[in-house]
C-alpha atoms as a PDB file:
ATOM      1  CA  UNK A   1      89.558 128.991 103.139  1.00  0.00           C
ATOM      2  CA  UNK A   2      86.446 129.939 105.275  1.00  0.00           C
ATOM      3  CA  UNK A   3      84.586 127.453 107.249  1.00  0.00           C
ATOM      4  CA  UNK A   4      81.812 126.669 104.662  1.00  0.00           C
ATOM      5  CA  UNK A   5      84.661 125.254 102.013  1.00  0.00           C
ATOM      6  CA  UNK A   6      86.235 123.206 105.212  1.00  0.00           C
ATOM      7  CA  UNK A   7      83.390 121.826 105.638  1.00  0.00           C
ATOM      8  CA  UNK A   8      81.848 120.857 102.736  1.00  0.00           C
ATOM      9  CA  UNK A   9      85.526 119.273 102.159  1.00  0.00           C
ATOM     10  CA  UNK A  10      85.442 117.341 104.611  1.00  0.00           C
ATOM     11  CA  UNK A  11      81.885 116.221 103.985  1.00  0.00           C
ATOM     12  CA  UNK A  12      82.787 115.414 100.821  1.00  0.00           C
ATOM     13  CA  UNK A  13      86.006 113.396 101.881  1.00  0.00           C
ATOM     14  CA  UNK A  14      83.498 111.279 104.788  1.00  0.00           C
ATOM     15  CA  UNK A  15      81.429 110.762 101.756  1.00  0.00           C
ATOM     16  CA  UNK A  16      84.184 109.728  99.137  1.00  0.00           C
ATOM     17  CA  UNK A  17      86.215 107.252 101.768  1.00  0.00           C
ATOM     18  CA  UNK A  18      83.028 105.331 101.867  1.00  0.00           C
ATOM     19  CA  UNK A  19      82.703 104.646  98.319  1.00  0.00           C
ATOM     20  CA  UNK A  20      85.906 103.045  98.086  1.00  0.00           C
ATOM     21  CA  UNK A  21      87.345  98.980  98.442  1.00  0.00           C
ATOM     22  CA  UNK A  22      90.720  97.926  98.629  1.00  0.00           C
ATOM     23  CA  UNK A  23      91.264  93.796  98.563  1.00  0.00           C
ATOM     24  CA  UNK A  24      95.004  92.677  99.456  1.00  0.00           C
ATOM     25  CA  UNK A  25      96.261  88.546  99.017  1.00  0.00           C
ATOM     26  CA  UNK A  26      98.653  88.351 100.576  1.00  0.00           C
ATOM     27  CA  UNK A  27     101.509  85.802 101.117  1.00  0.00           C
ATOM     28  CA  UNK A  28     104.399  85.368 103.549  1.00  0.00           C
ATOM     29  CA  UNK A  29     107.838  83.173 102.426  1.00  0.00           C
ATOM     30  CA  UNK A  30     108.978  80.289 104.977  1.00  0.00           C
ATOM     31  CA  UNK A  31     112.035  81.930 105.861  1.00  0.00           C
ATOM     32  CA  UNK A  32     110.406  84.538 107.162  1.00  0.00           C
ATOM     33  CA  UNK A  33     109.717  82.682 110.447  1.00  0.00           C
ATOM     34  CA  UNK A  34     111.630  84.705 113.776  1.00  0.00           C
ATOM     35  CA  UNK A  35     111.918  87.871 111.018  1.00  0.00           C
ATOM     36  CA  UNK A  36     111.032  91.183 113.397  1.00  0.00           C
ATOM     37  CA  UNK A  37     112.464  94.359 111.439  1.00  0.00           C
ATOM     38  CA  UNK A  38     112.867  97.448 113.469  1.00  0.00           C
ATOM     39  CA  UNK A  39     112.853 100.312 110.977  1.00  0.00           C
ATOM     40  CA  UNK A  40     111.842 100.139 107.585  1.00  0.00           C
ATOM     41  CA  UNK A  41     111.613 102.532 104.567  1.00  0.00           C
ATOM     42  CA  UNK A  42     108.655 102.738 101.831  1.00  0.00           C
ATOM     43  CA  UNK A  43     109.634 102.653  98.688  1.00  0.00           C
ATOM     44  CA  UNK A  44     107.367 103.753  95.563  1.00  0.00           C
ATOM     45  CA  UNK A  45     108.952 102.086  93.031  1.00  0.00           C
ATOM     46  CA  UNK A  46     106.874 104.406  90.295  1.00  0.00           C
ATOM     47  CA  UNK A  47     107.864 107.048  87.543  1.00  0.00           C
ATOM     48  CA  UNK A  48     105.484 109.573  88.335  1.00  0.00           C
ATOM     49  CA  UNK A  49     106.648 111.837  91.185  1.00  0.00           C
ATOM     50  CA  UNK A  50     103.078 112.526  92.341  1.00  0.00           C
ATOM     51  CA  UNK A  51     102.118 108.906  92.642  1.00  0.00           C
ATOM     52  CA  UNK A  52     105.278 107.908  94.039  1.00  0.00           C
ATOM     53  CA  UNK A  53     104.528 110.724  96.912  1.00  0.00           C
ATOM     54  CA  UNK A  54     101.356 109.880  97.418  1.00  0.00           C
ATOM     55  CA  UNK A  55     102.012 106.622  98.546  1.00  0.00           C
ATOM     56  CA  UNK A  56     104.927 106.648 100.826  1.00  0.00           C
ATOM     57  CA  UNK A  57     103.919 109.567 102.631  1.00  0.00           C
ATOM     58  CA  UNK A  58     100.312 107.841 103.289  1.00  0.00           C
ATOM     59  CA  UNK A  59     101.730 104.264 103.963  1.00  0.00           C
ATOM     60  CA  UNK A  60     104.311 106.275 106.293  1.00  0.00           C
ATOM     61  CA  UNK A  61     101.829 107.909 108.029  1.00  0.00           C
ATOM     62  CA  UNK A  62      99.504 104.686 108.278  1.00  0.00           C
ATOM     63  CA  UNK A  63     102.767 103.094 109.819  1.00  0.00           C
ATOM     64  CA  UNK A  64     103.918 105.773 112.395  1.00  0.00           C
ATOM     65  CA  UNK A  65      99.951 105.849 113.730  1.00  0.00           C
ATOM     66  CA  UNK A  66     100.152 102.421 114.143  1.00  0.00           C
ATOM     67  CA  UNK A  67     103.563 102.642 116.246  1.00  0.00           C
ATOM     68  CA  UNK A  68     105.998 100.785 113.373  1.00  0.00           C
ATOM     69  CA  UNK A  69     109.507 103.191 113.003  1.00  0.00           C
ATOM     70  CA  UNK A  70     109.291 103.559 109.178  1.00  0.00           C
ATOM     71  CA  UNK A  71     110.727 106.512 107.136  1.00  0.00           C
ATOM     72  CA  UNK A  72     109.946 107.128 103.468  1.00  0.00           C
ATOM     73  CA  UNK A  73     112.519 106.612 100.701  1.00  0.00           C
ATOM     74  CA  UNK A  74     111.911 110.005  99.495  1.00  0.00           C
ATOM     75  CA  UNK A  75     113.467 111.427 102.410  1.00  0.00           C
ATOM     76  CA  UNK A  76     116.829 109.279 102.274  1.00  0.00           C
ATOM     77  CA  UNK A  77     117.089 109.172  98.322  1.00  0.00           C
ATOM     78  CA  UNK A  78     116.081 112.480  96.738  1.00  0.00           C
ATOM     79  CA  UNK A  79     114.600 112.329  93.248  1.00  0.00           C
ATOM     80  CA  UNK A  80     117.272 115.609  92.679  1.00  0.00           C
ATOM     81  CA  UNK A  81     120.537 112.688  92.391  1.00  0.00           C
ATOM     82  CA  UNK A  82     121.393 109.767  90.768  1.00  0.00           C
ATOM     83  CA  UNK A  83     121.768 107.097  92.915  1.00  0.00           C
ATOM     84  CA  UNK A  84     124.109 103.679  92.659  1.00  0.00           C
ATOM     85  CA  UNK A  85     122.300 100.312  94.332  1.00  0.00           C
ATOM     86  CA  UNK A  86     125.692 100.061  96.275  1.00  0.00           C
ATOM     87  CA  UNK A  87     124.910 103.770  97.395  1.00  0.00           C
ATOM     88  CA  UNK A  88     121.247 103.240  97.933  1.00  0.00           C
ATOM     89  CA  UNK A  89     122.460 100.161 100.415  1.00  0.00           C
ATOM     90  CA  UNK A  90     124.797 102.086 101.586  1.00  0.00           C
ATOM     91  CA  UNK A  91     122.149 104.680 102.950  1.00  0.00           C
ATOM     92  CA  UNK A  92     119.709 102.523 104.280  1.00  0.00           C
ATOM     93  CA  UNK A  93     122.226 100.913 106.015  1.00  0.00           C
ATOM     94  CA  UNK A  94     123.576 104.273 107.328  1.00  0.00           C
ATOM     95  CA  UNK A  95     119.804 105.053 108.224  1.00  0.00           C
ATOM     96  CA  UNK A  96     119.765 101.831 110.379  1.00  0.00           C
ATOM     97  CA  UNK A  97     116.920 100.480 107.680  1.00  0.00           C
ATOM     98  CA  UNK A  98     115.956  96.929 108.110  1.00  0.00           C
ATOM     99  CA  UNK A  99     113.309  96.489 105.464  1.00  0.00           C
ATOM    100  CA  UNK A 100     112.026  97.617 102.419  1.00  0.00           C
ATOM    101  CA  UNK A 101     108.394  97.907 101.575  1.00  0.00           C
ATOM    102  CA  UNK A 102     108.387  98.559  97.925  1.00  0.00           C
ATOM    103  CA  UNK A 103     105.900  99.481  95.920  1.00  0.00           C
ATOM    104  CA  UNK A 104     104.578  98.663  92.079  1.00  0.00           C
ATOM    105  CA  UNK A 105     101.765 100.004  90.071  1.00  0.00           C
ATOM    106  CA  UNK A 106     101.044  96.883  88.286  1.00  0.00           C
ATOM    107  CA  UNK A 107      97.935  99.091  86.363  1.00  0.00           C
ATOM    108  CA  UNK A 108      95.934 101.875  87.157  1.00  0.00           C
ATOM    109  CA  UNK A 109      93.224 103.935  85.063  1.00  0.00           C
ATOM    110  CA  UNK A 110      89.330 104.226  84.709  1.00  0.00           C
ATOM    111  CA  UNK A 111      86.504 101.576  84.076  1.00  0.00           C
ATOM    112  CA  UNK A 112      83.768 102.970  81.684  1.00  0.00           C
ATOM    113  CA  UNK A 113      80.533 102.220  81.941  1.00  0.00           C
ATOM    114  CA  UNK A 114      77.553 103.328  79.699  1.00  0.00           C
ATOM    115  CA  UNK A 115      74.648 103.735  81.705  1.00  0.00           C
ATOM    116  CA  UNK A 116      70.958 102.111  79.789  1.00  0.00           C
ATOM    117  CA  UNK A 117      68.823 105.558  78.135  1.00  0.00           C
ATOM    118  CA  UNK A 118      65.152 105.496  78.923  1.00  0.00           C
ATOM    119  CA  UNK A 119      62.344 107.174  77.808  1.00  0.00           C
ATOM    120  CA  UNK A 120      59.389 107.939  79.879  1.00  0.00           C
ATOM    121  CA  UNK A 121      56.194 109.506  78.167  1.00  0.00           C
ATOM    122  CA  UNK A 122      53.366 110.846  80.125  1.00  0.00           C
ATOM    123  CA  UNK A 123      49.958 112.137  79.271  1.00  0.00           C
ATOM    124  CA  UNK A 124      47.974 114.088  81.492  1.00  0.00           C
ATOM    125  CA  UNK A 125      45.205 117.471  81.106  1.00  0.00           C
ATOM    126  CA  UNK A 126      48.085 119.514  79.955  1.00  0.00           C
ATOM    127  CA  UNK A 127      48.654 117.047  76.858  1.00  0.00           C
ATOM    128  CA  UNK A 128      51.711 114.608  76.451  1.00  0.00           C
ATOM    129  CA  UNK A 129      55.140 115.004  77.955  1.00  0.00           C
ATOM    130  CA  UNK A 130      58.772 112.707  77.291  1.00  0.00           C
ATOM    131  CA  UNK A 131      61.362 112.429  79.250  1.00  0.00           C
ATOM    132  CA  UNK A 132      64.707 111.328  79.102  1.00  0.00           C
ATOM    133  CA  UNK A 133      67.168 109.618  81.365  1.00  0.00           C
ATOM    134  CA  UNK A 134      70.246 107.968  81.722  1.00  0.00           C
ATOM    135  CA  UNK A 135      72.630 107.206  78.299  1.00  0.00           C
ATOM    136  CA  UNK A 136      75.639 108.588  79.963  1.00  0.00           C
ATOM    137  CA  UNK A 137      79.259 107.145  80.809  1.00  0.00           C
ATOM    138  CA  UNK A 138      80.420 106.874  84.140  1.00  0.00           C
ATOM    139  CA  UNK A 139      84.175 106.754  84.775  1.00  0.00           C
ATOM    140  CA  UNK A 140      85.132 104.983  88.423  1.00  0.00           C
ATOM    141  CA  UNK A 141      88.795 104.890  89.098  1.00  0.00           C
ATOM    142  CA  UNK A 142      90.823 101.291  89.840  1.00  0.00           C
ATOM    143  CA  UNK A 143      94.571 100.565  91.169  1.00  0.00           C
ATOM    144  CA  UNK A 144      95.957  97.598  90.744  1.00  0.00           C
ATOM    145  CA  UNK A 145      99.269  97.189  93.276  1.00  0.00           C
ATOM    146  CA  UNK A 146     102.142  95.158  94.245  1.00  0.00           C
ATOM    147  CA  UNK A 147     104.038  95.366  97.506  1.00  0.00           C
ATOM    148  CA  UNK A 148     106.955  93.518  98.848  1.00  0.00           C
ATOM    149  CA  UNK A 149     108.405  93.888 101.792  1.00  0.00           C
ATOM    150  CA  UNK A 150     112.266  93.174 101.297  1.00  0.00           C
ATOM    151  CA  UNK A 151     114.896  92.285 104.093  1.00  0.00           C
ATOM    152  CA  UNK A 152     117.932  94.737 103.517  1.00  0.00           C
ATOM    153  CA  UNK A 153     120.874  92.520 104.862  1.00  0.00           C
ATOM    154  CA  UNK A 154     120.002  89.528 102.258  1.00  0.00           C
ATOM    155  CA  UNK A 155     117.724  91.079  99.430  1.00  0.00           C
ATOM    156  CA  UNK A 156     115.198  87.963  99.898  1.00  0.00           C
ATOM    157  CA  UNK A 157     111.466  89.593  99.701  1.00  0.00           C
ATOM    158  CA  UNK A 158     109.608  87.778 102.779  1.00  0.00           C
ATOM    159  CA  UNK A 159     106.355  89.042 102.217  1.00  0.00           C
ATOM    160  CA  UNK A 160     104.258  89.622  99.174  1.00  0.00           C
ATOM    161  CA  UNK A 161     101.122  91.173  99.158  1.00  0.00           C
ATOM    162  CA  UNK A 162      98.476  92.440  95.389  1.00  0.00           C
ATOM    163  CA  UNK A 163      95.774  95.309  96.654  1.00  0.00           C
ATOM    164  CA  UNK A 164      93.357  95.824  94.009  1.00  0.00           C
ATOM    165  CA  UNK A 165      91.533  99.048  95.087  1.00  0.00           C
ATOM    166  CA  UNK A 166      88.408 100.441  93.125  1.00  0.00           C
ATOM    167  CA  UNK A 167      86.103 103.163  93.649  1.00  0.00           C
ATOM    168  CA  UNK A 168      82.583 103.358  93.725  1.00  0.00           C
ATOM    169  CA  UNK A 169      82.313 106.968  92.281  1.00  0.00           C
ATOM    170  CA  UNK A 170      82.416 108.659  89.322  1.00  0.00           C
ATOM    171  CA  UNK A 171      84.726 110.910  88.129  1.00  0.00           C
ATOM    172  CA  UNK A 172      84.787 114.665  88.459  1.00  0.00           C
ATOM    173  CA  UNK A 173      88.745 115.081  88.615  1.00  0.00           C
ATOM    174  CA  UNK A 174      90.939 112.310  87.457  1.00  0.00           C
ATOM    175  CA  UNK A 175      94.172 113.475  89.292  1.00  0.00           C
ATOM    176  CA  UNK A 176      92.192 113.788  92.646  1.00  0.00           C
ATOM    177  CA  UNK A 177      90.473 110.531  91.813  1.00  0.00           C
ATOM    178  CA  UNK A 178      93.494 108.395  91.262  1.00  0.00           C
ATOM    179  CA  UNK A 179      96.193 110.402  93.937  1.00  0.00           C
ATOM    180  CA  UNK A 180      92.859 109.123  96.485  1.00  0.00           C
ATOM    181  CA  UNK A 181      92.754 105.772  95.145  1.00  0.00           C
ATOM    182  CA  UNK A 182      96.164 105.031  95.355  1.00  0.00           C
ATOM    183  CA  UNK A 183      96.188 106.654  99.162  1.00  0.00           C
ATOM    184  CA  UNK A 184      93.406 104.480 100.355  1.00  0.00           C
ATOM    185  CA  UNK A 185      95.525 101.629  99.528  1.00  0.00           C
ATOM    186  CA  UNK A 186      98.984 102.274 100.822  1.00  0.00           C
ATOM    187  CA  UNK A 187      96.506 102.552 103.820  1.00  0.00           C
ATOM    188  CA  UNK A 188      95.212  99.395 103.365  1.00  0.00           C
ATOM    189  CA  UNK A 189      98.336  97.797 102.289  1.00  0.00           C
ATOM    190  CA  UNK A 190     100.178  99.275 105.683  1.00  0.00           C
ATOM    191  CA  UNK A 191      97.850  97.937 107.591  1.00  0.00           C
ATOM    192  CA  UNK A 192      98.040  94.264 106.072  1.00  0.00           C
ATOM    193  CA  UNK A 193     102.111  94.607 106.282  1.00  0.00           C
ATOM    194  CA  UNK A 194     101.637  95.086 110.248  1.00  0.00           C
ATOM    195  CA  UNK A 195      98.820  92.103 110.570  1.00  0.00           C
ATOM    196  CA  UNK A 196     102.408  89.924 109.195  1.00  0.00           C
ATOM    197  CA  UNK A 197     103.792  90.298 112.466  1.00  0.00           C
ATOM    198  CA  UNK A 198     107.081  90.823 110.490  1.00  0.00           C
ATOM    199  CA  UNK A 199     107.347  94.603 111.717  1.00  0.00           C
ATOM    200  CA  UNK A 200     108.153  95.387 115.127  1.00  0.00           C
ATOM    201  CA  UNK A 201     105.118  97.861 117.121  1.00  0.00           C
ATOM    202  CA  UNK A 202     106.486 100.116 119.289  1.00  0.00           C
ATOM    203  CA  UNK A 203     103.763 101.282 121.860  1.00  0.00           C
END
């Protein structure tokens, strides 16, 4: 790739990441109180593979930059094997995993919107002109997602947070649309997980 196509890529990611909103409520249990996990994995609790790596390798990434010891489940449980939930403990516990942040697509696609036609006629010397604009369809891409950060040892979920992400965009490729959509919110979501004070910052 020569420099042009880098940068025009990266001008158009600049330009994308501003044209997108992620809003997380949040809410943390009562027995959370004194809670401080030391490691925890992310967990994409999703069918497609491509989704599900999306977002634990950009939550994971949002969580190591911010100094919080977090691994993703893909690494631990490989989609290759079939895996018991007394084996799944098992391995977390083996992989000295506190916590689990796991993660639901509670609905995902792409708002329509039909955009008003008008019609502009103009006379001048050369005689009478019309014009036409608008009547099209914009797509914009939406996420819709549950987290819930999990404690290992008793299976209680202390935390609870929904993101509902949209973007301000339209479409030109679905799969890049929605894999970016759903990446901007792990961020977000990471980022809300850590504000809990529930996850242990290593500086």
């Amino acid at each position: 790739m020569n420099k042009i196509k880098i940068t025009a890529l990266l001008i158009l990611i600049l330009i994308v990441s501003s044209c997108t909103h992620t809003r997380v409520v949040s809410f943390t249990d009562p027995d959370a109180g004194g809670k401080l996990y030391n490691r925890i994995a992310v967990v994409a609790n999703v069918n497609d593979l491509s989704d599900r790596l999306a977002i634990e390798t950009k939550m994971v990434e949002t969580l190591l930059d911010k100094g919080v010891n977090a691994v993703s489940s893909l690494s631990l449980l490989p989609p290759t094997r079939e895996f018991t939930i007394v084996q799944e403990n098992e391995i977390f516990k083996n992989n000295k995993v506190e916590a689990l942040a796991v993660i639901q697509i509670a609905d995902a696609g792409f708002l329509a919107t039909s955009e008003p036609m008008s019609v502009h006629t103009q006379t001048n010397e050369n005689g009478t002109g019309t014009t036409v604009s608008g009547g099209g369809t914009a797509h914009k891409a939406f996420g819709q997602l549950r987290v819930s950060l999990i404690d290992a040892k008793s299976d209680k979920t202390m935390w609870i947070g929904d993101a509902d992400a949209r973007a301000f965009f339209d479409t030109f490729n679905p799969d890049w649309d929605m894999a970016y959509l759903l990446k901007a919110s792990s961020k977000k979501i990471s980022k809300e997980l850590i504000k809990t004070g529930l996850i242990r910052i290593n500086k």
